[in-house]
N, C-alpha and C. Protein backbone atom coordinates (compact mmCIF):
# COMPACT_ATOMS: atom_id res chain seq x y z
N UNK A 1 48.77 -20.23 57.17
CA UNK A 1 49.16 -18.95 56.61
C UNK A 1 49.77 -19.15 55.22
N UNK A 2 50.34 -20.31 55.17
CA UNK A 2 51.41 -20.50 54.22
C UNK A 2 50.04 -20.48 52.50
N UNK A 3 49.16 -21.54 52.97
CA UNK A 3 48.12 -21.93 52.25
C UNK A 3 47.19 -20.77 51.93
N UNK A 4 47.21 -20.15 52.79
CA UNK A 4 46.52 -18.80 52.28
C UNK A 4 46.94 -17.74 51.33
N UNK A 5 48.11 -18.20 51.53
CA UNK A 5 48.85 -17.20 50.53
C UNK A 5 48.91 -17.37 49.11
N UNK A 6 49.13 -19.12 48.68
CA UNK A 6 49.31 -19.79 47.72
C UNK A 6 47.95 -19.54 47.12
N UNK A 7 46.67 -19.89 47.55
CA UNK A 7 45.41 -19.65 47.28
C UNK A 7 44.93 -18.45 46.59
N UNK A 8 45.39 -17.23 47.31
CA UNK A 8 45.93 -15.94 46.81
C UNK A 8 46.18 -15.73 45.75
N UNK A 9 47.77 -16.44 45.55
CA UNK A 9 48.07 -16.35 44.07
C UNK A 9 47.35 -16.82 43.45
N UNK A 10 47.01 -18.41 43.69
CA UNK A 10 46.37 -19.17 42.30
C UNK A 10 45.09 -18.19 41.97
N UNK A 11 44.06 -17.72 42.96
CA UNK A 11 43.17 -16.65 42.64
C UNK A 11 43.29 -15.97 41.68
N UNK A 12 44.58 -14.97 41.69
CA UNK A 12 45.04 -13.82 41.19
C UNK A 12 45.55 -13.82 39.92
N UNK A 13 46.09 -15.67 39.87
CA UNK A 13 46.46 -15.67 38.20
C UNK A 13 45.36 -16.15 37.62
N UNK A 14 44.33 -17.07 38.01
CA UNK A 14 43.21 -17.22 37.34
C UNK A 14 42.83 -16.46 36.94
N UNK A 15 42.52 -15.45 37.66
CA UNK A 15 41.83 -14.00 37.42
C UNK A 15 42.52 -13.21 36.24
N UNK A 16 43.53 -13.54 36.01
CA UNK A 16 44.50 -12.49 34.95
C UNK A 16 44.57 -13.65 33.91
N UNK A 17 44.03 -14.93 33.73
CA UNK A 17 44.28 -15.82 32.96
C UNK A 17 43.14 -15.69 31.89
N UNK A 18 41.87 -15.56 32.70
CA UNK A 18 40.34 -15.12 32.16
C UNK A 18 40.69 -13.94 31.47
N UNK A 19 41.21 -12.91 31.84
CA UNK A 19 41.10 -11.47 31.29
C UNK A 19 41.62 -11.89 30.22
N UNK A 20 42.93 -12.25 30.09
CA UNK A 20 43.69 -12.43 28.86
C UNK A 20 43.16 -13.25 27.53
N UNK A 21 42.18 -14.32 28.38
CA UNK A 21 41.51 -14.97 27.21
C UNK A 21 40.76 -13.48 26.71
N UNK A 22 40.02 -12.93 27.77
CA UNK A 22 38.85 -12.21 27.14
C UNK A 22 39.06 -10.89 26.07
N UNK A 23 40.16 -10.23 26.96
CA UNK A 23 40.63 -9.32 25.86
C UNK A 23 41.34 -9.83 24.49
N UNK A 24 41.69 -11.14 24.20
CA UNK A 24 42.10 -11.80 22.80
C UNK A 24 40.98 -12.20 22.21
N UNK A 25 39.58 -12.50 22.89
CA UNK A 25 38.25 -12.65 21.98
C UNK A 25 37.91 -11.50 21.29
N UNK A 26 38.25 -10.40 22.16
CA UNK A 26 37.11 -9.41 22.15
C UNK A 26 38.12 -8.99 20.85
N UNK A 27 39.86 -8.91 20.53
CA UNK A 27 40.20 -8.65 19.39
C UNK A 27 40.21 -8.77 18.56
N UNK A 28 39.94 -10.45 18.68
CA UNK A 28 39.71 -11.48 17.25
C UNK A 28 37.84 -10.65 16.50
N UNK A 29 37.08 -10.77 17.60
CA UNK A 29 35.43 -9.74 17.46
C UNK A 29 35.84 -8.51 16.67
N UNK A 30 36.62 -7.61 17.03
CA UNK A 30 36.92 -6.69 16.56
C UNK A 30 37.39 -6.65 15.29
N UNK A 31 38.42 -7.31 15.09
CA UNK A 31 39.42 -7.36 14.22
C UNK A 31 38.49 -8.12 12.56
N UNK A 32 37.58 -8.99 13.21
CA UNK A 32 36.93 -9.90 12.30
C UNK A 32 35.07 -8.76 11.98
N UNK A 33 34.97 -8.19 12.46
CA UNK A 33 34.18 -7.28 12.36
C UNK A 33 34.62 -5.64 11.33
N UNK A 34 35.65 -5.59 11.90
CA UNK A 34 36.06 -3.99 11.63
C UNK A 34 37.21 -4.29 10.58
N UNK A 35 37.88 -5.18 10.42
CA UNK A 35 39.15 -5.22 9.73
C UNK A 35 38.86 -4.90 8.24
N UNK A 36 39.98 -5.01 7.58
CA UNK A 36 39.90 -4.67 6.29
C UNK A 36 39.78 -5.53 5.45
N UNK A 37 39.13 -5.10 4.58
CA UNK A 37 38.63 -6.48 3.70
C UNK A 37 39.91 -6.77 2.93
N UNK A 38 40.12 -7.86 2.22
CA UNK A 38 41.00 -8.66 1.16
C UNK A 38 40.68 -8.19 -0.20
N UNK A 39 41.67 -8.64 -0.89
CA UNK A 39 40.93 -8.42 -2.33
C UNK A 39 40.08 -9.44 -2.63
N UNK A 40 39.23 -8.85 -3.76
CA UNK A 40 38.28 -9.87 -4.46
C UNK A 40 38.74 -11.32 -4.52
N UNK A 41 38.30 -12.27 -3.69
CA UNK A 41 38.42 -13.38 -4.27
C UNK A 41 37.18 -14.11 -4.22
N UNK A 42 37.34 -15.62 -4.55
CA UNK A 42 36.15 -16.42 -4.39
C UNK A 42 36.43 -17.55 -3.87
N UNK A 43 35.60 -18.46 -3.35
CA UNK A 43 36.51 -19.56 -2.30
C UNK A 43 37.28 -19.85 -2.98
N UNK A 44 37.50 -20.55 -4.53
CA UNK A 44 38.13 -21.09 -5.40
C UNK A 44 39.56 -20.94 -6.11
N UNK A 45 39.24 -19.23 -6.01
CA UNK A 45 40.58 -18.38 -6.00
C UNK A 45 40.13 -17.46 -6.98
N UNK A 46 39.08 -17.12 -7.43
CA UNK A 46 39.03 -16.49 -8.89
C UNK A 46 39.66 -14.68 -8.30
N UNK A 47 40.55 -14.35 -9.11
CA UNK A 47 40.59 -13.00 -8.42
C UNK A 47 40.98 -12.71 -9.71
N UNK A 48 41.25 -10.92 -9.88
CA UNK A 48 41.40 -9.85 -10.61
C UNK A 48 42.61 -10.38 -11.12
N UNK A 49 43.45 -10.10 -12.52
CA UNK A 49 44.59 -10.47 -12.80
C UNK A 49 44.82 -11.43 -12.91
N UNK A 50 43.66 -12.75 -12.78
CA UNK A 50 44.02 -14.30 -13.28
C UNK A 50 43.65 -14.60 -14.58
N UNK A 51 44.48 -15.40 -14.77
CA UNK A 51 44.11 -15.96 -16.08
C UNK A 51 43.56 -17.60 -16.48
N UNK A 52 41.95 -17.62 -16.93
CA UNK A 52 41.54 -18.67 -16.95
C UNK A 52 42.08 -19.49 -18.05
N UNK A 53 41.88 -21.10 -17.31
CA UNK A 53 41.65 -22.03 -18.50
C UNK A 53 41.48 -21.92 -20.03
N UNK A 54 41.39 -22.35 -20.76
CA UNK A 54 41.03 -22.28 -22.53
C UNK A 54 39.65 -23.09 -22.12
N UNK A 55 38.45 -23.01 -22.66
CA UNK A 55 37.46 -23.69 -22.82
C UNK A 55 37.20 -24.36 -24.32
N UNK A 56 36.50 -25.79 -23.98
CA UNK A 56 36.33 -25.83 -25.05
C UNK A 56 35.45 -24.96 -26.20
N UNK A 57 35.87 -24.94 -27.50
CA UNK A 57 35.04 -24.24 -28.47
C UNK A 57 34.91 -22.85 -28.35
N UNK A 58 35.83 -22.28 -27.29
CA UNK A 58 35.80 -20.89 -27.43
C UNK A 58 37.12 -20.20 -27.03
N UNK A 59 37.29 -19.37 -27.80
CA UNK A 59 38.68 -18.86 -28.60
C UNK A 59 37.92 -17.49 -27.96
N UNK A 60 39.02 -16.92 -26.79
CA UNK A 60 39.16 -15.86 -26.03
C UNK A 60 40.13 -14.99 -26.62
N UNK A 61 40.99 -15.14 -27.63
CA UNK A 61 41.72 -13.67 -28.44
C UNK A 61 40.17 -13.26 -29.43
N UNK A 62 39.59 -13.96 -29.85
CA UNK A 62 38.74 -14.18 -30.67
C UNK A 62 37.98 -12.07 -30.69
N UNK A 63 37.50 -11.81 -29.50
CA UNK A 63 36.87 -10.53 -29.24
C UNK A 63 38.26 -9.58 -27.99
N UNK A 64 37.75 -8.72 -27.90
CA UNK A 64 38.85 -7.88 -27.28
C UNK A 64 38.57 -8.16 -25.80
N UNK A 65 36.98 -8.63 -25.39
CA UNK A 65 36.60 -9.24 -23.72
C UNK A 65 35.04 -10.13 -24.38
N UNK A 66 35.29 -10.66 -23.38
CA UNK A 66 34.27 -11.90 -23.09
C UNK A 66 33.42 -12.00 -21.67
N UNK A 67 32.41 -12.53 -22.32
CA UNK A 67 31.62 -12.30 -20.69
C UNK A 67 31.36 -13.85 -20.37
N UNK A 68 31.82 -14.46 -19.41
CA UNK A 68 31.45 -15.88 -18.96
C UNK A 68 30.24 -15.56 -17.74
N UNK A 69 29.33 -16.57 -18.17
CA UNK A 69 28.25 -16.83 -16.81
C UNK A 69 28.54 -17.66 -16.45
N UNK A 70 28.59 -18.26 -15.70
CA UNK A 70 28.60 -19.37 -14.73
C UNK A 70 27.50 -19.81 -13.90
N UNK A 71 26.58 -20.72 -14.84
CA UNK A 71 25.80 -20.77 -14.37
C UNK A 71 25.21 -22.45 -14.10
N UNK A 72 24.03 -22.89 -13.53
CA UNK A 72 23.48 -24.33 -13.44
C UNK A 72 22.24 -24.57 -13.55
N UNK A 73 21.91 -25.46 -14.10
CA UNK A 73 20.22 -25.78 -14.37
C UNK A 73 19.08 -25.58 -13.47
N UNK A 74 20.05 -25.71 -12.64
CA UNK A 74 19.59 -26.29 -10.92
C UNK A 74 19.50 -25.29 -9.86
N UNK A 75 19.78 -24.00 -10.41
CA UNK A 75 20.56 -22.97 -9.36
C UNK A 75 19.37 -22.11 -9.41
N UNK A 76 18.70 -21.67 -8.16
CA UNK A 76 17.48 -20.92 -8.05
C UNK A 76 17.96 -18.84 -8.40
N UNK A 77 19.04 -19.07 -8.11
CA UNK A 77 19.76 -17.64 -7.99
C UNK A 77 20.08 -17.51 -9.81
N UNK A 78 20.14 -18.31 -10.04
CA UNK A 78 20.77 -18.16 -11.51
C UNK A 78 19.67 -17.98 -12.70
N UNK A 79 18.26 -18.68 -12.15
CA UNK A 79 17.20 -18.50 -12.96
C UNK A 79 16.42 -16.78 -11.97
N UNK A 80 16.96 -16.54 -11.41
CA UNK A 80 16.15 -15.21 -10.15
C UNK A 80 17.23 -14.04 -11.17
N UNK A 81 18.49 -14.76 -12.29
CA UNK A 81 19.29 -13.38 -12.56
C UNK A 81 18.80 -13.31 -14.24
N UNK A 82 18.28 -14.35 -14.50
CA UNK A 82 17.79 -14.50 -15.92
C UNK A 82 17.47 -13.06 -16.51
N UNK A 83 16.30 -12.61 -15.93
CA UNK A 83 15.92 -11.06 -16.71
C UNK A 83 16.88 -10.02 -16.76
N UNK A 84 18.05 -10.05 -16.16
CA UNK A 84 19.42 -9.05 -16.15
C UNK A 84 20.43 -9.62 -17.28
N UNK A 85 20.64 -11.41 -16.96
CA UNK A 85 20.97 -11.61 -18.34
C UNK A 85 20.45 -11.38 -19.73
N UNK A 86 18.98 -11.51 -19.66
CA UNK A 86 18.77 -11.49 -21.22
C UNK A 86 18.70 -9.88 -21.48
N UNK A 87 18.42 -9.55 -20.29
CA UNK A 87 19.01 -7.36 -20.97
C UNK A 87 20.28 -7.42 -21.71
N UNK A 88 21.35 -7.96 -20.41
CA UNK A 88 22.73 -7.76 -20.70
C UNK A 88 22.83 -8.43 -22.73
N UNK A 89 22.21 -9.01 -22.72
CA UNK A 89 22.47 -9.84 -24.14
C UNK A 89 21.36 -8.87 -25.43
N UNK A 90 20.69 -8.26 -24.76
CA UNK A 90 20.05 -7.47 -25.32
C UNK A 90 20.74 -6.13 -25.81
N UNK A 91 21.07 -5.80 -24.61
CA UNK A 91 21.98 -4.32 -25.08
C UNK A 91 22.88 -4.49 -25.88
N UNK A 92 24.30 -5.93 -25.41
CA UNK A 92 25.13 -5.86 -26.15
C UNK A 92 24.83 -5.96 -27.85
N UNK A 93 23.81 -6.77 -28.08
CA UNK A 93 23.23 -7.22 -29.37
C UNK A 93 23.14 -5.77 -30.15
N UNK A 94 22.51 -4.87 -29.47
CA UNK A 94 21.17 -3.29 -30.31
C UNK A 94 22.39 -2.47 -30.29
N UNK A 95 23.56 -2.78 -29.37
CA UNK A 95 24.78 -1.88 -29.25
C UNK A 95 25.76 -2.63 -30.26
N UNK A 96 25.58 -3.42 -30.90
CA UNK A 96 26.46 -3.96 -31.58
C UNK A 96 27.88 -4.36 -31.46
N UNK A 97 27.81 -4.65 -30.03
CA UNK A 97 29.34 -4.98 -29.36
C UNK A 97 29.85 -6.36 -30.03
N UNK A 98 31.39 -6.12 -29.36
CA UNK A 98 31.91 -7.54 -29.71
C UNK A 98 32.27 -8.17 -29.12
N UNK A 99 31.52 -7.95 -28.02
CA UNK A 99 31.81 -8.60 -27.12
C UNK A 99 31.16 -9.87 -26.70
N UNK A 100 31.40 -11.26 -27.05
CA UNK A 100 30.48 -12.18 -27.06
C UNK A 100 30.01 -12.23 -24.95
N UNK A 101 28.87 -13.20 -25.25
CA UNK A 101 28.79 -13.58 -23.58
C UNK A 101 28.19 -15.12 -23.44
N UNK A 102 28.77 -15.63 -23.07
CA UNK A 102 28.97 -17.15 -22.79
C UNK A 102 28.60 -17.79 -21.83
N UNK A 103 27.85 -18.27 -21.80
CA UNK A 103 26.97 -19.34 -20.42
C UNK A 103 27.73 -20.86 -20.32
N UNK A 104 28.96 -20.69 -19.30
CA UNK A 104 29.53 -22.15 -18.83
C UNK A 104 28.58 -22.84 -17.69
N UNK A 105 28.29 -24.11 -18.21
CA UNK A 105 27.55 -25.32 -17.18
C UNK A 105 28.02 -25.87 -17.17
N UNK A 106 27.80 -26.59 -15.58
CA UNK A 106 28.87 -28.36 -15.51
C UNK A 106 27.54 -29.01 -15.72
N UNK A 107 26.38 -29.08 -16.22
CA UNK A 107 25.47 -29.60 -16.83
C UNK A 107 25.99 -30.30 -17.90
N UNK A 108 24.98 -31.27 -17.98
CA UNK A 108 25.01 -31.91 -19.51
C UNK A 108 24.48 -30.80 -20.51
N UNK A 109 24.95 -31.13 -21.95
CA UNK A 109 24.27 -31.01 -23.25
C UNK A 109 23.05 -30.56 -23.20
N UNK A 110 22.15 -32.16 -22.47
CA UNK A 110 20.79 -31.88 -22.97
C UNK A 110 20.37 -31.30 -22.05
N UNK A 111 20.88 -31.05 -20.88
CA UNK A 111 19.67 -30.38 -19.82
C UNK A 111 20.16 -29.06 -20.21
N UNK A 112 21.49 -28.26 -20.39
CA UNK A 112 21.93 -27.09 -20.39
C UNK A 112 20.89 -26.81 -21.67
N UNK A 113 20.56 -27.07 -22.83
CA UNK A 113 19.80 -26.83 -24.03
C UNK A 113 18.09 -26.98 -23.47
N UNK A 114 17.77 -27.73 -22.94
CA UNK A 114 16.63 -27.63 -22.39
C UNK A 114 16.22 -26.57 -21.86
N UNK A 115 17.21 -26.68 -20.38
CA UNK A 115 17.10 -25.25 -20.01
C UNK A 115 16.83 -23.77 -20.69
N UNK A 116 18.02 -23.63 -21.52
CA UNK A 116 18.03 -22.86 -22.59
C UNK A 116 16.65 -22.07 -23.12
N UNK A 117 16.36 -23.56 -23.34
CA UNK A 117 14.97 -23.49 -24.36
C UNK A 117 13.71 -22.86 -23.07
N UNK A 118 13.64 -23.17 -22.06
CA UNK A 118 12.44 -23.11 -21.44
C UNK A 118 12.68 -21.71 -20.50
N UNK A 119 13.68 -20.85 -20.70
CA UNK A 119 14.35 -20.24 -20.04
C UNK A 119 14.52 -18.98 -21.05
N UNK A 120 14.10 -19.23 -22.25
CA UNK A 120 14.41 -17.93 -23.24
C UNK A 120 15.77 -17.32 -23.48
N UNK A 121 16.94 -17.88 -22.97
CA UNK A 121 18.08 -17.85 -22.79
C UNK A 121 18.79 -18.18 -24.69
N UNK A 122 18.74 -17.12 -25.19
CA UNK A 122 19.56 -16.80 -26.32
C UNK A 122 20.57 -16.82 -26.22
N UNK A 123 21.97 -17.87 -26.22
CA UNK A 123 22.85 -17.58 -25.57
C UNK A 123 23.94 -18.90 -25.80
N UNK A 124 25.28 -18.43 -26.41
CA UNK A 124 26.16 -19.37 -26.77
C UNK A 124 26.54 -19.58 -25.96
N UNK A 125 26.62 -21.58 -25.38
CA UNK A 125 26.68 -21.76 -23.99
C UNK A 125 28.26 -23.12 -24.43
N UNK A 126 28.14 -23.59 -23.32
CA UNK A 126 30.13 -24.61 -23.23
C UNK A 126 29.14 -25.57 -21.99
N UNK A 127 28.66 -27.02 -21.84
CA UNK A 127 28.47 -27.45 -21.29
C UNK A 127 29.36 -28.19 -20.70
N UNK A 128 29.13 -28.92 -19.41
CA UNK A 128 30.06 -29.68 -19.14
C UNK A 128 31.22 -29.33 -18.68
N UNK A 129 31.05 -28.00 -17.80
CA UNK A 129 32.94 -27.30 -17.57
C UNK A 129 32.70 -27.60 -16.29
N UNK A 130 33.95 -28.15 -15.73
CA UNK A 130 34.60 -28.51 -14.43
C UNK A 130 34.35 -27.07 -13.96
N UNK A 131 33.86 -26.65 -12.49
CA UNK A 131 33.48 -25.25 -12.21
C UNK A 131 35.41 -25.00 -11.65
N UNK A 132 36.28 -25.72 -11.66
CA UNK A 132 37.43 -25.59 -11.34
C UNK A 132 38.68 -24.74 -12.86
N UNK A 133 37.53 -24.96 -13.80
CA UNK A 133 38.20 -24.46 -15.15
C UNK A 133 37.95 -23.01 -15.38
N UNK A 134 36.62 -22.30 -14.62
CA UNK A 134 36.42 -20.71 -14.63
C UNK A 134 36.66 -20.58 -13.20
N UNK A 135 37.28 -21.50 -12.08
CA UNK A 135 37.51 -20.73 -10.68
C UNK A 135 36.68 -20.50 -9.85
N UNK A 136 35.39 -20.67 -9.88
CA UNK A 136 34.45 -20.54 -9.44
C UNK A 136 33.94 -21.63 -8.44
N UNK A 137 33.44 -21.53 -7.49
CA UNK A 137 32.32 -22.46 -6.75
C UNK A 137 31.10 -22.06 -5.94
N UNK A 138 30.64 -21.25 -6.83
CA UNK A 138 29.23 -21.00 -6.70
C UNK A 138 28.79 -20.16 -7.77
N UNK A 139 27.69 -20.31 -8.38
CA UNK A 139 26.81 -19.62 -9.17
C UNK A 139 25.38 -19.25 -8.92
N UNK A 140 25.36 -17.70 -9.18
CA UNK A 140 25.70 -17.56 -10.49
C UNK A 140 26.57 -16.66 -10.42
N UNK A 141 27.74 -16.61 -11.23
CA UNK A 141 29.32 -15.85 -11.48
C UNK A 141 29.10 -15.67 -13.06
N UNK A 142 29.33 -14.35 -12.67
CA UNK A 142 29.92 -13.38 -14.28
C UNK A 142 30.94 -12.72 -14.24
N UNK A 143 31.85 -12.97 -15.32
CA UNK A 143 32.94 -13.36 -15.16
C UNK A 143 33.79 -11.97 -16.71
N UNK A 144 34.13 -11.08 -16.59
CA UNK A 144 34.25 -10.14 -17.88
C UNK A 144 36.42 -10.32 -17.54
N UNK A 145 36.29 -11.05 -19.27
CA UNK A 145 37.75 -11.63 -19.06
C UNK A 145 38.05 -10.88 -20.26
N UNK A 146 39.71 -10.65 -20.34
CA UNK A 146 40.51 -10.03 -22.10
C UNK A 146 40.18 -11.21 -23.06
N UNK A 147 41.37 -10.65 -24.28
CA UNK A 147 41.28 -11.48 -24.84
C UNK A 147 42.86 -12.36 -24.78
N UNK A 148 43.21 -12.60 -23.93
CA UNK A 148 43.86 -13.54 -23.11
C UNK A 148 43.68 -13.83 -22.42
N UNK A 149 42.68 -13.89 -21.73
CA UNK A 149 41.85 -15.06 -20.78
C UNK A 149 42.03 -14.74 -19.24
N UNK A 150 42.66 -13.02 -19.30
CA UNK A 150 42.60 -12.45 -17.87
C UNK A 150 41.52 -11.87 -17.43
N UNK A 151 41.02 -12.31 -15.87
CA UNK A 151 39.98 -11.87 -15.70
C UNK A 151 40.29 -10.13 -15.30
N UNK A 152 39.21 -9.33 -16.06
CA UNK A 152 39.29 -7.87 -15.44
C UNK A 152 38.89 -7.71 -14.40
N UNK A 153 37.40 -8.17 -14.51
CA UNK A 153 36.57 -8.56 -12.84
C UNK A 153 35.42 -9.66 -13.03
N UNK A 154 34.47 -9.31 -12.20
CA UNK A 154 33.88 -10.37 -11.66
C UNK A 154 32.95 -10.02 -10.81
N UNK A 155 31.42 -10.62 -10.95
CA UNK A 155 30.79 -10.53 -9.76
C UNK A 155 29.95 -11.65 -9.35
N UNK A 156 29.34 -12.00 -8.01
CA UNK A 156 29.38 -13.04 -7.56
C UNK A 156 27.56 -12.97 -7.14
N UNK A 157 26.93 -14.41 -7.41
CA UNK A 157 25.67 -14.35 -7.08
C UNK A 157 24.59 -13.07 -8.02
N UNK A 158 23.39 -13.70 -7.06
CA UNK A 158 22.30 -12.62 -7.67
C UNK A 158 22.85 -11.32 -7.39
N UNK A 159 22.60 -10.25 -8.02
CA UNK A 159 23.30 -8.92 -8.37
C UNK A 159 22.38 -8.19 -7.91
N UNK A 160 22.57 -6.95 -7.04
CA UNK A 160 21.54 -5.89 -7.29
C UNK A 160 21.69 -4.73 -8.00
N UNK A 161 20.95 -3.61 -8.55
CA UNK A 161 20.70 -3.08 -9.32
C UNK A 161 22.00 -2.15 -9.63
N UNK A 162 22.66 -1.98 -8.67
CA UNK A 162 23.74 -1.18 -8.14
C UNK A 162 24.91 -1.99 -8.88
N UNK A 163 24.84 -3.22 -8.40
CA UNK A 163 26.09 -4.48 -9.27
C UNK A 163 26.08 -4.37 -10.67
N UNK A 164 24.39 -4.60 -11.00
CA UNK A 164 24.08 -4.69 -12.40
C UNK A 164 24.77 -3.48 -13.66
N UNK A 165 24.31 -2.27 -12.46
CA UNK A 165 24.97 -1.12 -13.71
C UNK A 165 26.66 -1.33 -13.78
N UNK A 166 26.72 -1.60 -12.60
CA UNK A 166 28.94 -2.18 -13.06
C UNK A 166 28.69 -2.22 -13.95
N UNK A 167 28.21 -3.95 -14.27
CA UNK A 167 28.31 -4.66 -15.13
C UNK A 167 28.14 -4.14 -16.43
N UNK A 168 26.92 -3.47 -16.77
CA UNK A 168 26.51 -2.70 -17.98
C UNK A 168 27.79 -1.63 -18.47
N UNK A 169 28.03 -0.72 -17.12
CA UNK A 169 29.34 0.23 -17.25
C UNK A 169 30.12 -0.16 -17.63
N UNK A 170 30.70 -1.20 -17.47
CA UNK A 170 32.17 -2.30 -17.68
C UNK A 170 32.09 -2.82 -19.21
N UNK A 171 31.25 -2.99 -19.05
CA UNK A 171 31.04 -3.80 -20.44
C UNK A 171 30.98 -2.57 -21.61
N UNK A 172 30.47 -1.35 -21.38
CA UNK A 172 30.88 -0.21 -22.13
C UNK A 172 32.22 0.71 -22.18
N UNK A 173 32.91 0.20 -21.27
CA UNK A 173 34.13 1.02 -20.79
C UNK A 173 34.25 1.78 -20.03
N UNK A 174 33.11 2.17 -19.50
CA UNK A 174 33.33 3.35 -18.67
C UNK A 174 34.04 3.19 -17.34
């Protein structure tokens, strides 16, 4: 009798031991599904209100914003954003902005210029940047900073058409 009883319990807390796991999965499911997103960041940390590195050869009081790409020789997403960049460099050009836009590689010299070249990429570039100096760890990242080297924003990867006009908007003020 005695053993039957004990059995009982151990039953009864197993049973309430399972639930408890299950209803803490099913919150973490929930919670990681439905919750609220964070602010913008990037694994690296790049978020709104930071202020990057100095790069070499380019002087960020220089224009009132700056546009950094972040981009790699190597990066299939980065040559798939090419025709949005050379608009973006297009408009700003026929619009006569002053806003320069800058292609950072942790590439070498000669491949980043190669590239360049075979790529139609018109475009004052900074080879050789530690991707830890624009915050970044993945490209392709565009990057619209002051002219103190705070980032305003930022967007991440290939863009769709929807991203793209931000970008265009932003870059006009609107």
């Amino acid at each position: 009798m005695e053993q039957g009883r004990w059995t009982k319990y151990l039953e009864i807390s197993s049973n309430v031991a399972v639930l408890v796991v299950a209803v803490m999965l099913l919150a973490m499911l929930v919670s990681a599904r439905f919750g609220q997103p964070g602010k913008q960041t990037f694994a690296k940390g790049l978020e709104k209100g930071q202020v990057l590195a100095p790069l070499p050869s380019l002087k960020y009081s220089a224009a009132p914003q700056t546009v950094l790409l972040a981009l790699s020789t190597t990066c299939s997403y980065c040559k798939e954003s090419l025709p949005f960049y050379r608009r973006l460099i297009q408009e700003q050009f026929k619009a006569g902005s002053r806003t320069p836009i800058v292609a950072v590689f942790p590439n070498s010299e000669t491949d980043v210029e190669k590239y360049k070249q075979q790529n139609q990429l018109n475009i004052q570039s900074v080879a050789a940047v530690d991707s830890s100096i624009v915050k970044v760890a993945g490209t392709p990242t565009l990057i619209l900073i002051d002219a103190d080297g705070r980032v305003r924003d930022f967007w991440v990867g290939l863009l769709s058409s929807d991203e793209e006009q931000q970008v265009l908007s932003a870059l006009q003020g609107k």
